[in-house]
Protein backbone atom coordinates (compact mmCIF):
# COMPACT_ATOMS: atom_id res chain seq x y z
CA UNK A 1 0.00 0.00 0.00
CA UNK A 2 2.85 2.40 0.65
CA UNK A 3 4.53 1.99 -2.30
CA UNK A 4 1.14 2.28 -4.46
CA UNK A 5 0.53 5.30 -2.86
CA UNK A 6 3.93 7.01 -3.71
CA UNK A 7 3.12 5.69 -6.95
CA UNK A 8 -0.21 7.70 -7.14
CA UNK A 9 -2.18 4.82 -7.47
CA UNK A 10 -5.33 4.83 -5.60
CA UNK A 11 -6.13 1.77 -3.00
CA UNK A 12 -7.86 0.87 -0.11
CA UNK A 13 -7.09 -1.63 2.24
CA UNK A 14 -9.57 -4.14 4.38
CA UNK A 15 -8.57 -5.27 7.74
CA UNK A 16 -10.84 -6.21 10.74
CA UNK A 17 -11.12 -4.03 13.67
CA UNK A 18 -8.87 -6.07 16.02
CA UNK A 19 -5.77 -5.05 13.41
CA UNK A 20 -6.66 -1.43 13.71
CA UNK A 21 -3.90 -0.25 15.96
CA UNK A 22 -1.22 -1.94 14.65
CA UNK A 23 -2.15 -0.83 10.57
CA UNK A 24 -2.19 2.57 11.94
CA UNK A 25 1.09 2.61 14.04
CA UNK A 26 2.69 0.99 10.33
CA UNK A 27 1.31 3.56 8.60
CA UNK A 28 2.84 6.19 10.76
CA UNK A 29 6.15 4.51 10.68
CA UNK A 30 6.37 4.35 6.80
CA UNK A 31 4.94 8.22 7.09
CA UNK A 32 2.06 7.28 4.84
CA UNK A 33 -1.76 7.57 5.24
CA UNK A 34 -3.33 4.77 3.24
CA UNK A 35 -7.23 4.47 3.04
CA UNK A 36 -9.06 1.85 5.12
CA UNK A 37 -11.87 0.01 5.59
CA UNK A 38 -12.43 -2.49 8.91
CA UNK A 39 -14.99 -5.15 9.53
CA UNK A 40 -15.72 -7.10 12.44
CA UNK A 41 -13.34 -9.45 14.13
CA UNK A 42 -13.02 -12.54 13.84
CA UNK A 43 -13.65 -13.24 10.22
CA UNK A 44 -11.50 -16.89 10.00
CA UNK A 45 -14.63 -19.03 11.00
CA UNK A 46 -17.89 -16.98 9.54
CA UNK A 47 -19.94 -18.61 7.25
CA UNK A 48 -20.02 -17.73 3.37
CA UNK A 49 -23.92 -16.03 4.66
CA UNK A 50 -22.09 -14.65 7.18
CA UNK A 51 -18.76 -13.50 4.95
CA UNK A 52 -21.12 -11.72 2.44
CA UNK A 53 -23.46 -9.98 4.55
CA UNK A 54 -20.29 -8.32 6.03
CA UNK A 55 -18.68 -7.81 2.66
CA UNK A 56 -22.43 -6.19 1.69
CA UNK A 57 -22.29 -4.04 4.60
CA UNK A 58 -18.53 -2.72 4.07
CA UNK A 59 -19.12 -2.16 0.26
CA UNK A 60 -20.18 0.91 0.08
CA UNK A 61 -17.76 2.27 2.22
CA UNK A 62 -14.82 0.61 0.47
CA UNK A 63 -16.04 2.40 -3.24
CA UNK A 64 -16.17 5.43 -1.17
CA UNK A 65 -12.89 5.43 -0.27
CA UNK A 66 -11.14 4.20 -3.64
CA UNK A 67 -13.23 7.24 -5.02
CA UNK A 68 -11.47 9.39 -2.52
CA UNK A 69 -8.63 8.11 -3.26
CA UNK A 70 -9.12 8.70 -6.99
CA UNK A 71 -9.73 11.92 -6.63
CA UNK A 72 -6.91 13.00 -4.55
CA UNK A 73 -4.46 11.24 -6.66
């Protein structure tokens, strides 16, 4: 993500809440400020209902934030 962004190229990434902290302190220590979506934690034993009712629920805000990202690159 760091390097796409010094590239200009717009991205997003998706993590789950629990991973919050630490994407944020790497972002800080690579001085960039990537775009991010999380979901709810944990995600490794959901069912496929379960999977796409939270990718439903995060989709709108992950084309928000590629279209942010878009537009500031």
């Amino acid at each position: 993500m760091a390097e796409l962004e010094t590239l200009g190229v717009p991205g997003l990434f998706v993590a789950t809440v629990e991973f919050q902290d630490g994407a944020l302190a790497q972002a800080r220590a690579l001085g960039v400020d990537p775009a991010a979506v999380y979901v709810p934690h944990p995600i490794q034993d959901r069912t496929d209902e379960e999977m796409r009712a939270i990718a439903d629920a995060a989709l709108e805000a992950i084309l928000a934030g590629i279209g942010q990202e878009a537009e500031a690159g």
